[in-house]
N, C-alpha and C. Protein backbone atom coordinates (compact mmCIF):
# COMPACT_ATOMS: atom_id res chain seq x y z
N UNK A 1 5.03 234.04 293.70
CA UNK A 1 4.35 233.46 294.85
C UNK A 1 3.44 234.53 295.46
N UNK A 2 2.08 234.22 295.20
CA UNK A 2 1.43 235.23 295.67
C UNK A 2 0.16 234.70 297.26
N UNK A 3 0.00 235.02 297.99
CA UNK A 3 -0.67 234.44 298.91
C UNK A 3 -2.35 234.78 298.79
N UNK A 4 -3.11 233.94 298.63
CA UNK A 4 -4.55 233.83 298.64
C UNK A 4 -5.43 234.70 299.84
N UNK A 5 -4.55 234.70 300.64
CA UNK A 5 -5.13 235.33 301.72
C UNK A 5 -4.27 235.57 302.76
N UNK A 6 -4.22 236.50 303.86
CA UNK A 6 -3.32 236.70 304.76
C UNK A 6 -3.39 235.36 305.74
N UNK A 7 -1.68 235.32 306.42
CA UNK A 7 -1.49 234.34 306.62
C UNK A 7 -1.23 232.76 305.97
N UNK A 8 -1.52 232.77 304.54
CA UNK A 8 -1.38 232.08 303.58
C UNK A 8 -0.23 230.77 304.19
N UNK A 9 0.60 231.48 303.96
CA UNK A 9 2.42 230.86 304.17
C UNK A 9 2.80 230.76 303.16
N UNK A 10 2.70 232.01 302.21
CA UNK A 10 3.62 231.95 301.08
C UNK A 10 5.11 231.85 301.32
N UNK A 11 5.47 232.16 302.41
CA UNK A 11 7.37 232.75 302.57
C UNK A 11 7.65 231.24 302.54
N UNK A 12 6.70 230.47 303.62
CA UNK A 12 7.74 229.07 303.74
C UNK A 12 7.09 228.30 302.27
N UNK A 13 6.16 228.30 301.64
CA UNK A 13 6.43 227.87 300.16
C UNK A 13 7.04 228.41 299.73
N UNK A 14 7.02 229.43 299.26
CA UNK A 14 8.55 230.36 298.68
C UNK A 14 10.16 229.38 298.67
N UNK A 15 9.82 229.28 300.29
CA UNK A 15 11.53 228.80 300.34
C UNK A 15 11.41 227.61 300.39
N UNK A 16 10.51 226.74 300.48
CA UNK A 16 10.65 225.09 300.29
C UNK A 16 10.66 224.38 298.74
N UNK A 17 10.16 225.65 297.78
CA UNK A 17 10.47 225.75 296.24
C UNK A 17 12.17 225.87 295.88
N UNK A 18 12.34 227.28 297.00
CA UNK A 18 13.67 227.27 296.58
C UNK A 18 14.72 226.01 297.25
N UNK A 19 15.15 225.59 298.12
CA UNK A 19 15.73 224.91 299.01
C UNK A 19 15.40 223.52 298.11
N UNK A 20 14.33 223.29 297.56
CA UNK A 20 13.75 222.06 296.84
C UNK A 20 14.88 222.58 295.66
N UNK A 21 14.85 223.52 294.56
CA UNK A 21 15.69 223.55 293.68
C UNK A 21 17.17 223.57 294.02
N UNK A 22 17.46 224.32 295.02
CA UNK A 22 18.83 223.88 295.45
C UNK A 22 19.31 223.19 295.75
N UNK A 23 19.22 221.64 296.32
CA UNK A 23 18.96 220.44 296.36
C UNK A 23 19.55 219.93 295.14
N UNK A 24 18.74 220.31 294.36
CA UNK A 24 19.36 219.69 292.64
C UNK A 24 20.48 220.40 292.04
N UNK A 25 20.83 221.23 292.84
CA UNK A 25 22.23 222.21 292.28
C UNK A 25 21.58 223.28 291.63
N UNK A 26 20.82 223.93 291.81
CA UNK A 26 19.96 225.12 290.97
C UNK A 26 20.92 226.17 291.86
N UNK A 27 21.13 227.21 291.10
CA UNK A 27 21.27 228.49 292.01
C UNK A 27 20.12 229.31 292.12
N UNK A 28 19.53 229.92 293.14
CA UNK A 28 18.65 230.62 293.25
C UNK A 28 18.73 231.27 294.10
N UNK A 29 17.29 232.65 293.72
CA UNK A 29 17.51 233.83 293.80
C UNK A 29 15.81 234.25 294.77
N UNK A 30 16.24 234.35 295.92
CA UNK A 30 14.36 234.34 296.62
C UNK A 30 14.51 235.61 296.74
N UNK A 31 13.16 236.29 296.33
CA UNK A 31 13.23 237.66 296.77
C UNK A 31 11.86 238.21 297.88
N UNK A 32 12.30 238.79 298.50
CA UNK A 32 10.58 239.28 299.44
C UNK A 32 10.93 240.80 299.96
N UNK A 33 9.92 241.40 298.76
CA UNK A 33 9.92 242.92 298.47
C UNK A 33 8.62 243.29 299.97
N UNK A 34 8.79 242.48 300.87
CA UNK A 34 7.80 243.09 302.02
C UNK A 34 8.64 244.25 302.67
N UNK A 35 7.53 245.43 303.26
CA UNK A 35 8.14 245.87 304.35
C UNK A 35 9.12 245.16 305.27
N UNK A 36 10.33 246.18 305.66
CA UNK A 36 11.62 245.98 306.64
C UNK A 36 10.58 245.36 308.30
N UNK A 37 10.84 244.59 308.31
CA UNK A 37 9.94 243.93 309.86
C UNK A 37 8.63 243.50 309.25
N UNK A 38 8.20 243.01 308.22
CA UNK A 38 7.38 242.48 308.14
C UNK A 38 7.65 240.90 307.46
N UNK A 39 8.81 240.58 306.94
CA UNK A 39 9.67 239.99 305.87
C UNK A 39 9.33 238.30 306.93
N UNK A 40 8.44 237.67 306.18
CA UNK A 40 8.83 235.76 306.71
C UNK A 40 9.58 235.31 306.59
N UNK A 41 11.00 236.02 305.65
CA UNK A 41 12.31 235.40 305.60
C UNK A 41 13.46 235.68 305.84
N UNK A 42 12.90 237.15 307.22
CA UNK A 42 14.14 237.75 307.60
C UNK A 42 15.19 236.50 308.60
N UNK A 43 14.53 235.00 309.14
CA UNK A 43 15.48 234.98 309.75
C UNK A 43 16.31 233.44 308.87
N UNK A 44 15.69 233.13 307.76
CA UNK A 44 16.10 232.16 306.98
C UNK A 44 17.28 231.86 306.48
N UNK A 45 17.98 233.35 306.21
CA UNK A 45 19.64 233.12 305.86
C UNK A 45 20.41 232.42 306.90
N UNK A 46 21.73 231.85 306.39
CA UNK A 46 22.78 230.98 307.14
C UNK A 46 23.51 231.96 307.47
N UNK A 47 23.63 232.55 306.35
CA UNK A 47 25.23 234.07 306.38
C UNK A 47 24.22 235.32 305.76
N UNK A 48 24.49 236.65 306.58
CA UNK A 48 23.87 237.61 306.14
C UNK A 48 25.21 238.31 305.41
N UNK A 49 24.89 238.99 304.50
CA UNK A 49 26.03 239.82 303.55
C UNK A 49 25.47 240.99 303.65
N UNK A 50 25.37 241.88 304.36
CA UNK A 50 24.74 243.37 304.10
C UNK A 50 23.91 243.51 303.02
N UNK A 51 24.05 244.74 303.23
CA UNK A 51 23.14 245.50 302.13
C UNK A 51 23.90 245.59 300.91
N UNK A 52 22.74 246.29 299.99
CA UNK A 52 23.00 246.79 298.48
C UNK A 52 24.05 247.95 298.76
N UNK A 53 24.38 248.42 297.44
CA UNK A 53 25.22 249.60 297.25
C UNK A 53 24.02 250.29 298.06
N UNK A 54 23.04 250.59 297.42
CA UNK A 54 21.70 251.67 297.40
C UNK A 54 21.18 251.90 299.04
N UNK A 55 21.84 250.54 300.08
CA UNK A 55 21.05 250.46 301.17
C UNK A 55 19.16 249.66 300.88
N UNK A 56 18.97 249.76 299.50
CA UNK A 56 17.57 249.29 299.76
C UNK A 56 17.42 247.95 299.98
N UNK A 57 18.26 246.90 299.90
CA UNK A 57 18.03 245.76 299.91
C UNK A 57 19.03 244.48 300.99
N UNK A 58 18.86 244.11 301.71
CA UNK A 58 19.79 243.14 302.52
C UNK A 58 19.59 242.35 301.86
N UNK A 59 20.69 241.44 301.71
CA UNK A 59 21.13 240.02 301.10
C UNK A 59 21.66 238.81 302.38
N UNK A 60 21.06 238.22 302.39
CA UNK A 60 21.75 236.86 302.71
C UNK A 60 22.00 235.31 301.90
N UNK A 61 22.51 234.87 302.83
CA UNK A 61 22.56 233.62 301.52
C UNK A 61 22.63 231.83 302.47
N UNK A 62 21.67 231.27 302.07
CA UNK A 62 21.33 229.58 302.62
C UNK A 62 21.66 228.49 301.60
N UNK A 63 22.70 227.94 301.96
CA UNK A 63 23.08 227.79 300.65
C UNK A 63 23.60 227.93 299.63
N UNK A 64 22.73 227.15 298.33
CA UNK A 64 23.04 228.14 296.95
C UNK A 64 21.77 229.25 296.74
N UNK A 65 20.95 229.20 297.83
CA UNK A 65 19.67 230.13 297.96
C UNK A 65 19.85 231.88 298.28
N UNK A 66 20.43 232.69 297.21
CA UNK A 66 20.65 234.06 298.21
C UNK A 66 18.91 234.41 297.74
N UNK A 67 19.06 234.62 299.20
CA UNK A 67 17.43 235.95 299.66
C UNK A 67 18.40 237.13 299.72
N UNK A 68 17.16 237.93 299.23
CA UNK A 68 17.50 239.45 299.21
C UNK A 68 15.62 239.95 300.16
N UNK A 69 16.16 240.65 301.27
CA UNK A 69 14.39 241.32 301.63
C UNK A 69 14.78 242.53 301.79
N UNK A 70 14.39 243.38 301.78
CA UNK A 70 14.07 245.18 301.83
C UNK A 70 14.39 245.52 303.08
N UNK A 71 15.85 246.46 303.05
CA UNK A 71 16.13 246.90 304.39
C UNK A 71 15.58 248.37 304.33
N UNK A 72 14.58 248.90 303.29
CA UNK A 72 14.29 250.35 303.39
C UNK A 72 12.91 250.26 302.72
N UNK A 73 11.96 250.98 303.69
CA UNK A 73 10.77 250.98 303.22
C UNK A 73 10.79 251.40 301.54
N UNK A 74 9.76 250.74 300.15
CA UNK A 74 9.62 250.77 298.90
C UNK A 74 8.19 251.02 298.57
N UNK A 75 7.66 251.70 297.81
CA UNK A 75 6.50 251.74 296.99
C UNK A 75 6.18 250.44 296.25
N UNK A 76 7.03 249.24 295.69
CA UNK A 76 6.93 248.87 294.94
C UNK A 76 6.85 248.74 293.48
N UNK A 77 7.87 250.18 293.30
CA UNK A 77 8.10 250.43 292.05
C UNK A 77 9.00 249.49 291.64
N UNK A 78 9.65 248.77 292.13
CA UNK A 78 10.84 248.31 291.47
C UNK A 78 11.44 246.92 292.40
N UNK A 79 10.64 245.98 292.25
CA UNK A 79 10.25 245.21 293.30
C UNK A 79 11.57 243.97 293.09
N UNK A 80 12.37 243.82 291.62
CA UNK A 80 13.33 243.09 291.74
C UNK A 80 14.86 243.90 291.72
N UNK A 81 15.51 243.47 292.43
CA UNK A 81 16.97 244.70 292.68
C UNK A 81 18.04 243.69 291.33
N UNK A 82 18.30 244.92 290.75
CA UNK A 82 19.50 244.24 289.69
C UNK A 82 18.72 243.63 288.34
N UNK A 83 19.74 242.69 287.79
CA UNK A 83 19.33 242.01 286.35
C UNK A 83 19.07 240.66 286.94
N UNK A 84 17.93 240.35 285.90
CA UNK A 84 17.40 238.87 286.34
C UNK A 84 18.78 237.88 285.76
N UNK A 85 19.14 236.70 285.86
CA UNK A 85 20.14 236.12 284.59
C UNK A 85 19.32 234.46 285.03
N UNK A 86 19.51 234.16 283.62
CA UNK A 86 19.20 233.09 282.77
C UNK A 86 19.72 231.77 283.45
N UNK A 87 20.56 232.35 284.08
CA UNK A 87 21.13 230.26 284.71
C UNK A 87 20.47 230.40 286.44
N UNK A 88 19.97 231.29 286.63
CA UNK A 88 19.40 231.17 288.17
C UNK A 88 18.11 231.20 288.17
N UNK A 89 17.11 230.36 289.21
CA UNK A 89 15.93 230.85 289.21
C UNK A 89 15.64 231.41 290.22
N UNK A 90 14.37 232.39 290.17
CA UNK A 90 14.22 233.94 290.22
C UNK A 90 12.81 233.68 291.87
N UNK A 91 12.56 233.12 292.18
CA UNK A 91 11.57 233.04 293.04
C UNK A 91 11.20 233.94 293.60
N UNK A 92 9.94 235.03 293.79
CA UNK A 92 9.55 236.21 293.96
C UNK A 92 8.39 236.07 295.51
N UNK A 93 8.12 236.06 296.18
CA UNK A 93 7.55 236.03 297.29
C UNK A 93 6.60 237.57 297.59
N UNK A 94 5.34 237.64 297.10
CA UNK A 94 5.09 239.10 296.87
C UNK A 94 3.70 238.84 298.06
N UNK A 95 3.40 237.59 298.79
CA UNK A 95 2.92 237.55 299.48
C UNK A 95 1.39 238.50 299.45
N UNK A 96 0.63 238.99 300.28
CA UNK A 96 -0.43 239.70 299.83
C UNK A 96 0.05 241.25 299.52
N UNK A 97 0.76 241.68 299.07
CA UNK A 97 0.90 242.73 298.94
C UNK A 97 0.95 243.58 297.24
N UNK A 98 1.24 242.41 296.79
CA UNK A 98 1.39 242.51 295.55
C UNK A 98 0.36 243.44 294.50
N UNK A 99 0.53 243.90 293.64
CA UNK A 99 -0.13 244.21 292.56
C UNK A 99 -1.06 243.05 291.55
N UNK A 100 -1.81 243.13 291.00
CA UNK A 100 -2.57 242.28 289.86
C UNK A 100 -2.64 242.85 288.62
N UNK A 101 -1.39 243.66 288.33
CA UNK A 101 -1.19 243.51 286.80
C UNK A 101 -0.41 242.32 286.01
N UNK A 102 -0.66 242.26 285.35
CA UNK A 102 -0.71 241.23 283.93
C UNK A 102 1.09 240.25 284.48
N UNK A 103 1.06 239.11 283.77
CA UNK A 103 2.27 238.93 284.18
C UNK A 103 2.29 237.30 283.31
N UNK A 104 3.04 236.80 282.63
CA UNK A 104 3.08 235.71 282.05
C UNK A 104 3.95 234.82 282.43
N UNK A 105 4.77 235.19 283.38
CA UNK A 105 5.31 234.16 284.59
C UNK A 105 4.39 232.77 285.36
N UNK A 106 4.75 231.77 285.43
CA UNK A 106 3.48 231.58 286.26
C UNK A 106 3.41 231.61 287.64
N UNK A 107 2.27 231.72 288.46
CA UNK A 107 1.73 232.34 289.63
C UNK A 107 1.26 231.01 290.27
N UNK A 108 2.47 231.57 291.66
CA UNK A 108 1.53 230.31 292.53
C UNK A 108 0.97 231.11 293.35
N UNK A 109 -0.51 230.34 294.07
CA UNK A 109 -1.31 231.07 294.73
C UNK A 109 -1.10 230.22 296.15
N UNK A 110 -0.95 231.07 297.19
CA UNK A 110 -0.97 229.76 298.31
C UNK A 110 -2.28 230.17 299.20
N UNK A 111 -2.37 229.36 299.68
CA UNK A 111 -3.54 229.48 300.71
C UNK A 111 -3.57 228.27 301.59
N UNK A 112 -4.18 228.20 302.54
CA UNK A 112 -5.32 227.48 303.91
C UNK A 112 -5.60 226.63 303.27
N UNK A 113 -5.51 225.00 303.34
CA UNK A 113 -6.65 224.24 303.20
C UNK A 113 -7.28 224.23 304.02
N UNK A 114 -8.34 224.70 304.12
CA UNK A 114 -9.66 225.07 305.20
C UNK A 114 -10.52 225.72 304.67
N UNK A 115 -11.82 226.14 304.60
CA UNK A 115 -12.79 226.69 303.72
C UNK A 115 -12.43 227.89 303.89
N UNK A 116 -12.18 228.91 304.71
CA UNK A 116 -11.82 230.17 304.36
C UNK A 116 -11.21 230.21 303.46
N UNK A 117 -9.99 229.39 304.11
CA UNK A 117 -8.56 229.50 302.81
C UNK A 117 -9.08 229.51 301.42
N UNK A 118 -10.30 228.26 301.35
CA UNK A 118 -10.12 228.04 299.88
C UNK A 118 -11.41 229.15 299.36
N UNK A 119 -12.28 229.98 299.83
CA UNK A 119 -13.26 230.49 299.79
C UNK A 119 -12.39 231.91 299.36
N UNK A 120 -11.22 232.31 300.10
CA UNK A 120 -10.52 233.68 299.61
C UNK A 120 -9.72 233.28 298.52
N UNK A 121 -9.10 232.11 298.69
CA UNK A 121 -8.16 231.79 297.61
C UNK A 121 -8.78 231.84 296.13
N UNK A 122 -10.08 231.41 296.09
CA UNK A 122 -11.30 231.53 294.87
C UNK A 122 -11.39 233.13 294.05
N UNK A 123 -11.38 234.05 295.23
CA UNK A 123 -11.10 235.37 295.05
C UNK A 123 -10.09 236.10 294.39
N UNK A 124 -9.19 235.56 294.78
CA UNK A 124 -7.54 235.61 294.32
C UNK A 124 -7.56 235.12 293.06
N UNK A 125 -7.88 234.19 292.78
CA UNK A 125 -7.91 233.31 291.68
C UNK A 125 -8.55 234.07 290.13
N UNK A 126 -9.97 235.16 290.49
CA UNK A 126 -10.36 235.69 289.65
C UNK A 126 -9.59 237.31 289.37
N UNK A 127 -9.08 237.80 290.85
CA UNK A 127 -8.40 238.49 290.12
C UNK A 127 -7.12 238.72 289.15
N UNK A 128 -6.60 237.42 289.55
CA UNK A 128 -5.28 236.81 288.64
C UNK A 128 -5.79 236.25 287.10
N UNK A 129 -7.16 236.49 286.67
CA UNK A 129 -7.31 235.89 285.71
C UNK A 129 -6.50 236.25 284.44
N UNK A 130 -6.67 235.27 283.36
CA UNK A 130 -5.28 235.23 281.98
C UNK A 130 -3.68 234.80 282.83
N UNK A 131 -3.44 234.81 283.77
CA UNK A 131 -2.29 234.49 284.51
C UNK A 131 -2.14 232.65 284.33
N UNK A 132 -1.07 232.38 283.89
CA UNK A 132 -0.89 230.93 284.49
C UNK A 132 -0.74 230.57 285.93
N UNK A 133 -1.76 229.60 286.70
CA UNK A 133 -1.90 229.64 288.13
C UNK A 133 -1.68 227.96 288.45
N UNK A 134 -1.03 228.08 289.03
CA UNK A 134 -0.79 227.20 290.18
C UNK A 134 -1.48 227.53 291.78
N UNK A 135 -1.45 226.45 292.20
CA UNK A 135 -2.40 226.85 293.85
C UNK A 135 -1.61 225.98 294.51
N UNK A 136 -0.67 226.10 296.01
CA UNK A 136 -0.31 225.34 297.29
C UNK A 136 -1.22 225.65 298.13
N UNK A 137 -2.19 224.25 298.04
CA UNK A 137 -2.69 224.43 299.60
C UNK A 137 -2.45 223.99 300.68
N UNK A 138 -1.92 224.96 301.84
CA UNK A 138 -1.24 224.34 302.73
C UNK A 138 -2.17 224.03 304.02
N UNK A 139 -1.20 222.37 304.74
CA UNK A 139 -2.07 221.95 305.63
C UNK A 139 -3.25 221.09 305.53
N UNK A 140 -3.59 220.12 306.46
CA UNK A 140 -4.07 218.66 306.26
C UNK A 140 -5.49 218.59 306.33
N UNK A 141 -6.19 219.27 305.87
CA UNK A 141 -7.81 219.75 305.97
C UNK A 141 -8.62 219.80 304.30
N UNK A 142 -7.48 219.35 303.45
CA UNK A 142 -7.76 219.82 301.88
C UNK A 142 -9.17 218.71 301.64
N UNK A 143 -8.91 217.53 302.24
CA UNK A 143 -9.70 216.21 301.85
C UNK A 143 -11.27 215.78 302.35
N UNK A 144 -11.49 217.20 303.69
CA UNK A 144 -12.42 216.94 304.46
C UNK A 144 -13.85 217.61 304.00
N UNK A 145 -14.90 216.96 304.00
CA UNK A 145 -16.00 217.49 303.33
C UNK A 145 -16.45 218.65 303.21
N UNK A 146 -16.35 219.38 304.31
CA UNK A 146 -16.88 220.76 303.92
C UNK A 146 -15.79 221.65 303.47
N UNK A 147 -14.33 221.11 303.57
CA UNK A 147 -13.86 221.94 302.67
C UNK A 147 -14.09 221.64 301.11
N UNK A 148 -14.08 220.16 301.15
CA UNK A 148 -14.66 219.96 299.31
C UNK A 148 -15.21 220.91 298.95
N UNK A 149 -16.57 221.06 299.88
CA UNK A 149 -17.69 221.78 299.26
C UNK A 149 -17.60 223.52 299.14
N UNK A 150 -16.12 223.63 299.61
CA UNK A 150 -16.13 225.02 299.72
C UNK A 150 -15.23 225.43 298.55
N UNK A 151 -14.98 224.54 297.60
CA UNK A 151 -14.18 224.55 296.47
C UNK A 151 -14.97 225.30 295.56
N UNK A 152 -14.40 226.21 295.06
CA UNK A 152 -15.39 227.39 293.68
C UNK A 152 -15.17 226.96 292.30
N UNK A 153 -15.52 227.14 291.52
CA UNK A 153 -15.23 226.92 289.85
C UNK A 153 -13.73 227.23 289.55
N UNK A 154 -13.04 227.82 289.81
CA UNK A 154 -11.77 227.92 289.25
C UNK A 154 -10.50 227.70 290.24
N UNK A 155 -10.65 227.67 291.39
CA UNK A 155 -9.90 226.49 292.43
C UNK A 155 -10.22 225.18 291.87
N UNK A 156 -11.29 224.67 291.26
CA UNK A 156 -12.08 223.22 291.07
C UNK A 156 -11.52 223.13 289.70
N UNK A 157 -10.89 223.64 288.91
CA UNK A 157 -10.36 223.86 287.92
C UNK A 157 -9.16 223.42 287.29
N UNK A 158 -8.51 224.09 288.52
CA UNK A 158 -7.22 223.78 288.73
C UNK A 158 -7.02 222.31 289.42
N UNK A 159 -7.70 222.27 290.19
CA UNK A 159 -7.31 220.98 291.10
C UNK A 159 -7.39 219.61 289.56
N UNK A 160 -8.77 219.80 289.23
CA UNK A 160 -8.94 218.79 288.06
C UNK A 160 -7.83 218.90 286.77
N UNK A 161 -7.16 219.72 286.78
CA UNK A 161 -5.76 219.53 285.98
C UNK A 161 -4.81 219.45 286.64
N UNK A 162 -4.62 219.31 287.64
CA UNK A 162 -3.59 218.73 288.21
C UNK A 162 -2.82 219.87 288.46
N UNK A 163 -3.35 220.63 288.57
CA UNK A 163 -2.29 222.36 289.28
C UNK A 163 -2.25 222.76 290.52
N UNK A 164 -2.79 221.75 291.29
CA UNK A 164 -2.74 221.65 293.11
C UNK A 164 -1.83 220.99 293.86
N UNK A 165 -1.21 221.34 294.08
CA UNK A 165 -0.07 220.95 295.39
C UNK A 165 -0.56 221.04 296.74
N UNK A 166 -0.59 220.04 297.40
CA UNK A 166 -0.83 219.82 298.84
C UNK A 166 0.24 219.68 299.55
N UNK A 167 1.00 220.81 300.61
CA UNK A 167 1.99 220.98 301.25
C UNK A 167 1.50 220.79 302.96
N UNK A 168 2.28 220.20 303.36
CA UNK A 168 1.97 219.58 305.09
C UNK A 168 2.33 221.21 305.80
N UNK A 169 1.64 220.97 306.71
CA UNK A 169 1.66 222.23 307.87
C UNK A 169 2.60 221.10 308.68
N UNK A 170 3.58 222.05 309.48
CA UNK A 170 4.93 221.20 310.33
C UNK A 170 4.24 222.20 311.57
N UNK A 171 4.23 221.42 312.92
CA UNK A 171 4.19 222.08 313.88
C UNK A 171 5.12 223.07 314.42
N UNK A 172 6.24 222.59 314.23
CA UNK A 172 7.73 223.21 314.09
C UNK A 172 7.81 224.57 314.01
N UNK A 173 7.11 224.53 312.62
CA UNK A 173 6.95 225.71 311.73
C UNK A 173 5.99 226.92 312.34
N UNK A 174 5.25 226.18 312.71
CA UNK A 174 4.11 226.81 313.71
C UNK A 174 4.58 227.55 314.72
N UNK A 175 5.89 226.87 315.57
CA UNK A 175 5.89 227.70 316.32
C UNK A 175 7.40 228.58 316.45
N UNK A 176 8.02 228.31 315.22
CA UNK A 176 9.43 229.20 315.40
C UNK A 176 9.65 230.02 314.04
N UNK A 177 8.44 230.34 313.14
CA UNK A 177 8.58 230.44 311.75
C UNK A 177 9.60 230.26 311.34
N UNK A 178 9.76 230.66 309.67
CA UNK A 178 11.07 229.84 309.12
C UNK A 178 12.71 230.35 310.31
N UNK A 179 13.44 229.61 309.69
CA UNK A 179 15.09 230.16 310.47
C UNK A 179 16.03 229.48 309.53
N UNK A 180 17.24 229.35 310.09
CA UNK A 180 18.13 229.19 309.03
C UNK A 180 18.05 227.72 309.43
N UNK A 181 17.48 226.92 309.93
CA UNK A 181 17.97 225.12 309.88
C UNK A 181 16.97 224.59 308.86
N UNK A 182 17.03 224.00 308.10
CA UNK A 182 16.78 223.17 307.11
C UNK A 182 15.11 223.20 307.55
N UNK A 183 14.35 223.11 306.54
CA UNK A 183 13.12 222.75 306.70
C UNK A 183 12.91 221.24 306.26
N UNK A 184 11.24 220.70 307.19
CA UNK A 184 11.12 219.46 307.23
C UNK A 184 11.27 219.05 305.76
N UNK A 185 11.47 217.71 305.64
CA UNK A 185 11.93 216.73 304.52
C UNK A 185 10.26 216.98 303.85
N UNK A 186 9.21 216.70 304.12
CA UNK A 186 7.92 216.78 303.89
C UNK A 186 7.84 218.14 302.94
N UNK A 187 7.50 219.00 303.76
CA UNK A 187 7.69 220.69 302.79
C UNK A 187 8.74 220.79 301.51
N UNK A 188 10.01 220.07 301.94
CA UNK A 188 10.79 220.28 301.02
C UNK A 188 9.98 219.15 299.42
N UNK A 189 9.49 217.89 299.68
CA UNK A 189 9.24 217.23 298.84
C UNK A 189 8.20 218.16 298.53
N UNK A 190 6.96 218.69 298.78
CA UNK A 190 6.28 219.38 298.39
C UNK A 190 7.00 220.65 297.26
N UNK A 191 7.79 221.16 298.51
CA UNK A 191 8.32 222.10 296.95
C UNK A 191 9.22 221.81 296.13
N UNK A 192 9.68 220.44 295.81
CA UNK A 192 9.90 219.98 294.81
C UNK A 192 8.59 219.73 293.99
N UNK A 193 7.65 219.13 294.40
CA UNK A 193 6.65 219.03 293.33
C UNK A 193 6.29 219.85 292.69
N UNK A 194 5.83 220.98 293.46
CA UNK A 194 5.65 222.29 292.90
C UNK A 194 6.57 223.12 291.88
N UNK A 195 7.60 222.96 292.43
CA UNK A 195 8.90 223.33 291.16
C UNK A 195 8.75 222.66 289.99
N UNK A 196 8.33 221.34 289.80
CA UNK A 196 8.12 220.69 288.85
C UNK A 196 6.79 221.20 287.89
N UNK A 197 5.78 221.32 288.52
CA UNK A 197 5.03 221.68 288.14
C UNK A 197 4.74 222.93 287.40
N UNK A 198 5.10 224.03 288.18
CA UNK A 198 5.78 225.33 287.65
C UNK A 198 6.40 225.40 286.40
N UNK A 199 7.11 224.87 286.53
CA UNK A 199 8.09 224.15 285.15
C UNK A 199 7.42 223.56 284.32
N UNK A 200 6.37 222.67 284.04
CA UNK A 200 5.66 221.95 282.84
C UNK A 200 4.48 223.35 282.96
N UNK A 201 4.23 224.15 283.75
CA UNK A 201 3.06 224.46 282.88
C UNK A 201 4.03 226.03 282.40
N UNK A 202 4.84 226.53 282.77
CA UNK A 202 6.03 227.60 282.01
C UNK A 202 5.65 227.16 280.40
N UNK A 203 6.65 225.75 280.16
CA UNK A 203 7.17 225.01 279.44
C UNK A 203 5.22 225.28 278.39
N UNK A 204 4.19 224.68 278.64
CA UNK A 204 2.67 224.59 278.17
C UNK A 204 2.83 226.22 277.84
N UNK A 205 2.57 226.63 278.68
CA UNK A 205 2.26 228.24 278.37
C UNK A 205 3.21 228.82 277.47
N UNK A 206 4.40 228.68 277.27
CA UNK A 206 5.33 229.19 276.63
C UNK A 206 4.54 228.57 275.14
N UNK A 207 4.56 226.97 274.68
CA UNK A 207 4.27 226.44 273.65
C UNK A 207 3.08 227.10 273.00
N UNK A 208 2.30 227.53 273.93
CA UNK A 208 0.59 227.75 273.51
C UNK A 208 0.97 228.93 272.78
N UNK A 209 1.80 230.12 273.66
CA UNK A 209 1.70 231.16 273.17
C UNK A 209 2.56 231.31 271.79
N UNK A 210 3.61 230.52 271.40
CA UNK A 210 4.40 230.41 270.57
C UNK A 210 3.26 229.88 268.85
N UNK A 211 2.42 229.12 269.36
CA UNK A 211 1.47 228.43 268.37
C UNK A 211 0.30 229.72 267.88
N UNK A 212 0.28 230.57 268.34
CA UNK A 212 -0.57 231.93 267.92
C UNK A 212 -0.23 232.62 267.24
């Protein structure tokens, strides 16, 4: 989950992906390698469990959802704590901070539906290139003309294959960012779609590369 631009709202896509898979009995694993006080999902856990052995990492857990966010400032050398495993999914929240090396995971991009949003998100988009991309654009402005027109060649790309998710802005949300009570039913269906989606183009990308 990478954010198009600051302010994006990658954390609450992040967790309306995860909370959407947990729902279906998924166990999952959210991670947000942000700076200690900078974290959109410091207040999302139900039960906090301390830290790592190491101190670098606090754990909590919503759910079958454990978040882990950074209780000690990191370089980003080493941005997932522990072994990934095979029966959980791995949801990464790297928000704008992230790096743009190579990565065959696929990448959701979130952003603004609003012409900025989609004008930086365009940006984002080329530096992620060879990446499998997904785009959430969040908020009820996606449909209105001058944002149409503010759509670039490879946002316009995506949308025409069907790799766009339109997630509702909650006022709610607006004004208490995430916390530990359930997010709206709306967001959550959104990040079910998106999970889905994620999933068929994994599933595409995996096939393509297997056929080479």
């Amino acid at each position: 989950m990478i954010a198009g631009h600051p302010g994006a709202g990658s954390s609450t896509v992040a967790l309306a992906l995860a909370d959407a898979a947990a729902t279906n009995g998924r166990a999952v694993h959210l991670l947000d390698p942000a700076a200690p006080g900078r974290s959109g999902l410091m207040a999302a856990a139900v039960t906090e469990l301390g830290t790592d052995p190491s101190g670098t990492w606090r754990k909590g857990r919503r759910t079958s959802v454990v978040i882990e966010r950074r209780a000690l400032p990191g370089d980003g050398s080493s941005v997932v704590p522990g072994e990934l495993q095979d029966d959980v999914l791995t949801v990464l929240d790297l928000g704008s901070t992230e790096s743009t090396t190579a990565s065959t995971a696929p990448t959701v991009v979130v952003c603004r539906a609003n012409v900025p949003g989609f004008r930086l998100a365009e940006q984002r988009l080329l530096q992620l290139a060879g990446r499998p991309l997904v785009v959430a654009a969040v908020g009820p402005h996606g449909s209105a003309r001058e944002v149409r027109a503010s759509i670039g060649p490879r946002l316009a790309a995506l949308r025409d294959t069907g790799r766009l998710v339109s997630v509702p802005w909650d006022s709610r949300l607006d004004v208490t960012g995430l916390t530990d009570r359930p997010l709206p039913r709306p967001v959550v269906a959104a990040g079910a779609q998106l999970l889905s989606l994620v999933q068929t183009v994994q599933s595409l990308d995996a096939g393509s590369r297997s056929a080479r």
